[in-house]
Structure formats: structure tokens, C-alpha cells
N, C-alpha and C. Protein backbone atom coordinates (compact mmCIF):
# COMPACT_ATOMS: atom_id res chain seq x y z
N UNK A 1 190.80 54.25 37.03
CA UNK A 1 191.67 54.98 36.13
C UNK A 1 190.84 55.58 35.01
N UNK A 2 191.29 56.88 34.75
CA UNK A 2 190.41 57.28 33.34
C UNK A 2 191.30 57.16 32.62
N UNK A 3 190.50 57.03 31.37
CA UNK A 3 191.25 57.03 29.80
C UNK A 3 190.83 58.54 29.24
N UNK A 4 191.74 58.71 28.49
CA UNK A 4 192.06 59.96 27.91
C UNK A 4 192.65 59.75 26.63
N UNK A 5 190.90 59.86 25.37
CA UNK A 5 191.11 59.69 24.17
C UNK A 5 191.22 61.01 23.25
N UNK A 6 192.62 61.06 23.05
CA UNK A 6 192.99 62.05 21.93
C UNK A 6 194.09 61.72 21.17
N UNK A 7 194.45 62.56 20.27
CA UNK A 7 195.85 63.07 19.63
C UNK A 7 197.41 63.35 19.96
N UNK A 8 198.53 62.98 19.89
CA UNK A 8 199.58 63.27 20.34
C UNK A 8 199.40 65.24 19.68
N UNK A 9 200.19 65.88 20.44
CA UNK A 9 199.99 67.02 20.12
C UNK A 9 198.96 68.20 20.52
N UNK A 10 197.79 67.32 20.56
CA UNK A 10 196.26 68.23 20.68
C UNK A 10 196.37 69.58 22.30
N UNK A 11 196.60 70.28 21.69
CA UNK A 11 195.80 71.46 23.30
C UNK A 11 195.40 71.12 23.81
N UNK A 12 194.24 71.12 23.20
CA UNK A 12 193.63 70.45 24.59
C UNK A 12 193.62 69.11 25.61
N UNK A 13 193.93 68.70 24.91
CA UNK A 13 194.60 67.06 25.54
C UNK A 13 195.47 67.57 26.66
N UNK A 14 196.79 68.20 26.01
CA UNK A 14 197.50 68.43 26.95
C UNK A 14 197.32 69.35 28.06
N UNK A 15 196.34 69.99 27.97
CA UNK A 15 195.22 70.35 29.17
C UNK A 15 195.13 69.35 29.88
N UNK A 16 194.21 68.69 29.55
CA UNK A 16 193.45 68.34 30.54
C UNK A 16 194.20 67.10 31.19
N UNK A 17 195.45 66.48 30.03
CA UNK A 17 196.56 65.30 31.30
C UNK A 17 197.30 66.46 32.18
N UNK A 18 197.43 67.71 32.02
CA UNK A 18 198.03 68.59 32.81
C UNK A 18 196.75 69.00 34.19
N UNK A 19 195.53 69.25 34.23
CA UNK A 19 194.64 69.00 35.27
C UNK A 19 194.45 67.63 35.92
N UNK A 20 194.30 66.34 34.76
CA UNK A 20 194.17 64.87 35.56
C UNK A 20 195.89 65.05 36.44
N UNK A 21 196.46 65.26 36.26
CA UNK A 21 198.08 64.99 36.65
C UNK A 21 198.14 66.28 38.29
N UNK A 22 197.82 67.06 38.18
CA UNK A 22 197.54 68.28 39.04
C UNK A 22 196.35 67.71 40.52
N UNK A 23 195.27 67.20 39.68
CA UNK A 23 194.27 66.56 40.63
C UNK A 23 194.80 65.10 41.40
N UNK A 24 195.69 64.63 40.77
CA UNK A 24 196.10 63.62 41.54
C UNK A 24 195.25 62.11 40.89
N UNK A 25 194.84 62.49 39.30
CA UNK A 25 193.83 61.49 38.89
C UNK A 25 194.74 60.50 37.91
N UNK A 26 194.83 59.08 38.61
CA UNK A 26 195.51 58.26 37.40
C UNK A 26 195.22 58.50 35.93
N UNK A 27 195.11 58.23 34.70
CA UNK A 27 195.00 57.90 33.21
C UNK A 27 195.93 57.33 32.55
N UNK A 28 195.04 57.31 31.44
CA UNK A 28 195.91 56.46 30.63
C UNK A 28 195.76 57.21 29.22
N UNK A 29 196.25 57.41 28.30
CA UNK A 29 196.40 58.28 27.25
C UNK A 29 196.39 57.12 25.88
N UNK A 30 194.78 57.41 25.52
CA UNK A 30 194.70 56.63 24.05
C UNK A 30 194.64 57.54 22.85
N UNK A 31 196.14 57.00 22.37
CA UNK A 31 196.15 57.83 20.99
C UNK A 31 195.14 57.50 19.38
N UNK A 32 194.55 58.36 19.76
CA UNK A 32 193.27 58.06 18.34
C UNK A 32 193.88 57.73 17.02
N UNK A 33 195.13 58.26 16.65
CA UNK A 33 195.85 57.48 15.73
C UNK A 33 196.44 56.22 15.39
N UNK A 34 196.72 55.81 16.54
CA UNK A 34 197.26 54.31 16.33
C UNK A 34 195.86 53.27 16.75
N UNK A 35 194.73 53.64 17.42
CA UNK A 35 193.89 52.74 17.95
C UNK A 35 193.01 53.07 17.03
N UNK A 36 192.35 52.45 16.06
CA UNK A 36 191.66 52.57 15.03
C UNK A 36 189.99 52.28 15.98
N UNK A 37 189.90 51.38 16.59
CA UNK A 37 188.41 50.68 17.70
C UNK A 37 187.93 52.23 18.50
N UNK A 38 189.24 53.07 18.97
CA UNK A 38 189.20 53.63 19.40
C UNK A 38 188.80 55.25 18.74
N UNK A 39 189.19 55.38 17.55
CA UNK A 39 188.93 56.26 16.92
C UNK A 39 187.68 56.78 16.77
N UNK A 40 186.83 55.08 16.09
CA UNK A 40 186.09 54.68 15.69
C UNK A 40 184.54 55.28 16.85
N UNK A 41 184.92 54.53 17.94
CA UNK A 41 184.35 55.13 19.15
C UNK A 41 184.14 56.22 19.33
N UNK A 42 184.64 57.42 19.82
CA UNK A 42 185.27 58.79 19.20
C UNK A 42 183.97 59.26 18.27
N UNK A 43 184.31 59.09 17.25
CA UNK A 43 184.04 59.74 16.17
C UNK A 43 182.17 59.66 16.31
N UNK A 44 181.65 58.58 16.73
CA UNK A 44 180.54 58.28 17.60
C UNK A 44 180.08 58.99 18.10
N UNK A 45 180.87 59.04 18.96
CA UNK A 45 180.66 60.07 20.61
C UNK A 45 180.07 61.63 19.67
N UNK A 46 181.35 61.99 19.09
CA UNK A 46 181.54 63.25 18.77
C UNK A 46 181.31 63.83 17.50
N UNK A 47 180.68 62.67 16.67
CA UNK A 47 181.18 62.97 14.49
C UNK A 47 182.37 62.91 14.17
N UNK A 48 183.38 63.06 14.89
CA UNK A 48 184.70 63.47 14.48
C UNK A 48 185.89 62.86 15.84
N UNK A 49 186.99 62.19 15.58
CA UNK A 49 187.66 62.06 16.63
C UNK A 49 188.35 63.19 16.82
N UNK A 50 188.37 64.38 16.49
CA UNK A 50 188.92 65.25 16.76
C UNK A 50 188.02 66.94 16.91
N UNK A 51 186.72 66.23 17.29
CA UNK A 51 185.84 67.68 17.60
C UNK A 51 185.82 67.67 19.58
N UNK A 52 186.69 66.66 20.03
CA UNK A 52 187.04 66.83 21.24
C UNK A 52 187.71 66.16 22.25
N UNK A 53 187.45 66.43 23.55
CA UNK A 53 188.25 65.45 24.65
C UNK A 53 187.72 64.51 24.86
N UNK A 54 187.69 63.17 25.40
CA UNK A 54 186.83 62.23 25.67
C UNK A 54 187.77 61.82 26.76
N UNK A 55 186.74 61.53 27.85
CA UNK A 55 187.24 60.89 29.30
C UNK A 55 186.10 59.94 29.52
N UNK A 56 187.08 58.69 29.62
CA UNK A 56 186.25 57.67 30.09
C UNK A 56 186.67 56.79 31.53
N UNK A 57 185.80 56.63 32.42
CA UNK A 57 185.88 56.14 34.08
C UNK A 57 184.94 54.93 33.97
N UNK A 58 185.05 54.58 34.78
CA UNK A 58 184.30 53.03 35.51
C UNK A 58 183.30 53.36 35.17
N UNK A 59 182.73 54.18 35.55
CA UNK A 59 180.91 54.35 35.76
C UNK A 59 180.08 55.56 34.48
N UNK A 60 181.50 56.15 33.61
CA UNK A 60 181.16 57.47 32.83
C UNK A 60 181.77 57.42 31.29
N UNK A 61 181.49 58.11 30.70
CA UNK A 61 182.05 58.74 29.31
C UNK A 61 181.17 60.15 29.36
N UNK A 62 182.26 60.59 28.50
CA UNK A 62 181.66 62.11 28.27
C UNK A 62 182.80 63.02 27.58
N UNK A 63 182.36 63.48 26.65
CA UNK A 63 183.14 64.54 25.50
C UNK A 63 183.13 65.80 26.35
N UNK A 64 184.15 65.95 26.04
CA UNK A 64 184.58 67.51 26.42
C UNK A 64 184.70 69.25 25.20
N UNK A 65 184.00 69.39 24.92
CA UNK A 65 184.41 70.08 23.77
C UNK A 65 185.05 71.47 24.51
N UNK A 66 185.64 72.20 23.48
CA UNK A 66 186.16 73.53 24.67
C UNK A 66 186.70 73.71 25.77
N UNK A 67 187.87 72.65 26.21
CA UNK A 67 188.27 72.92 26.94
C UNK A 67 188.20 74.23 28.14
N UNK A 68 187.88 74.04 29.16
CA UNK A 68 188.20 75.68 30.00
C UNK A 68 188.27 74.97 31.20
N UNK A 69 188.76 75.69 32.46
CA UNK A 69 188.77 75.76 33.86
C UNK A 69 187.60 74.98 33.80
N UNK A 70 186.48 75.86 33.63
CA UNK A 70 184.83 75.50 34.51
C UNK A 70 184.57 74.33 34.17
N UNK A 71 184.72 74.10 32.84
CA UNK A 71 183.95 72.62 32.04
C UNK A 71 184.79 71.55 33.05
N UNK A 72 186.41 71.84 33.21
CA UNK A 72 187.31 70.45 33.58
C UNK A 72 186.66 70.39 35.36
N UNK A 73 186.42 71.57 35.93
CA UNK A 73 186.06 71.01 37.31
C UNK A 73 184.47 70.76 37.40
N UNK A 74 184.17 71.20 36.83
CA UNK A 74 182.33 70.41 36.72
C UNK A 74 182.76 68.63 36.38
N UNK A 75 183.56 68.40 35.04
CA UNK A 75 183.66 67.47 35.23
C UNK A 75 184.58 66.62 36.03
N UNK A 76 184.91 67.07 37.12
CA UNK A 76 185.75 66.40 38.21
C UNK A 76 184.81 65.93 39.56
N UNK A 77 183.72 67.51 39.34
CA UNK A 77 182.47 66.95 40.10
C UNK A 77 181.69 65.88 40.20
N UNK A 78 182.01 65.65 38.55
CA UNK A 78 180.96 64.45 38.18
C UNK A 78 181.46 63.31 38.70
N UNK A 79 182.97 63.37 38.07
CA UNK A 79 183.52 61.87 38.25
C UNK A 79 183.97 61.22 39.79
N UNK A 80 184.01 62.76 40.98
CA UNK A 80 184.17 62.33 42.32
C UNK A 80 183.00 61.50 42.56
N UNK A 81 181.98 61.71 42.37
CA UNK A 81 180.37 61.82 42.69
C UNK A 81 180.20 60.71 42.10
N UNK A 82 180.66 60.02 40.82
CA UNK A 82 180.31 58.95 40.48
C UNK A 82 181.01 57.79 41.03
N UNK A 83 182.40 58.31 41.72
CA UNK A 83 183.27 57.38 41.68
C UNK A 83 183.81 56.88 43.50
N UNK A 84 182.59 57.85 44.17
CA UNK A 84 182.05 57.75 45.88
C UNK A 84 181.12 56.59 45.89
């Protein structure tokens, strides 16, 4: 299952549970507001919990900044490939 750390509201979020949901990819949706550990994490990754997407899998993490088509299926590449 991936996790899917963002914002209630965010664009891009709702991107990309609208591609995980399309691809047929379980998640789980962590709201950076109420999960403070999680924020925290985030903000790590990125400086900011809100300079992007963050998808995390068994074997991966990785920020998404800029949502687009290309970025979400490169990273679908990744995560088939990691997850074969």
C-alpha cells in the first residue's frame, strides 16, 4: 500500500489519489495537519510540508514536486519495478 502525505484540499494531492485510484494502486491518505510525526517527516523530505507530494511504498519514498502526467508515470515505473 502507498501512503499519500498531504493536505485535505491540496491539487495536487487530489491528482495524484485520482491517478493512484485510476491505476488500480491501494493508499492511504496522511493528512499533514492532524499527524504532526508526519508533518515533521515531510518538511525533511522537502523544507516544507507543503512544497509537495510525498509517496511512500515498502521499498521507496520520494517527493513529487509539480505534479504532471510524465512525473506521476515515471513514478509508477519506479514503484512497479520496485515492487516486482
Amino acid at each position: 500500500m502507498v501512503r499519500l502525505y498531504g493536505i485535505p484540499g491540496c491539487g495536487p494531492c487530489e491528482i495524484v489519489k485520482m491517478f493512484l485510484a485510476q491505476k488500480g494502486i491501494p493508499y492511504a491518505f496522511v493528512d499533514l495537519r492532524k499527524d504532526e510525526a508526519a508533518a515533521q517527516r515531510v518538511a525533511e523530505l522537502l523544507g516544507s510540508p507543503t512544497a509537495g507530494v510525498v509517496l511512500e511504498w515498502g521499498r521507496g519514498v520520494e517527493a513529487i514536486r509539480g505534479v504532471s502526467p510524465a512525473r506521476l508515470h515515471a513514478w509508477l515505473d519506479r514503484y512497479r519495478a520496485q515492487e516486482a
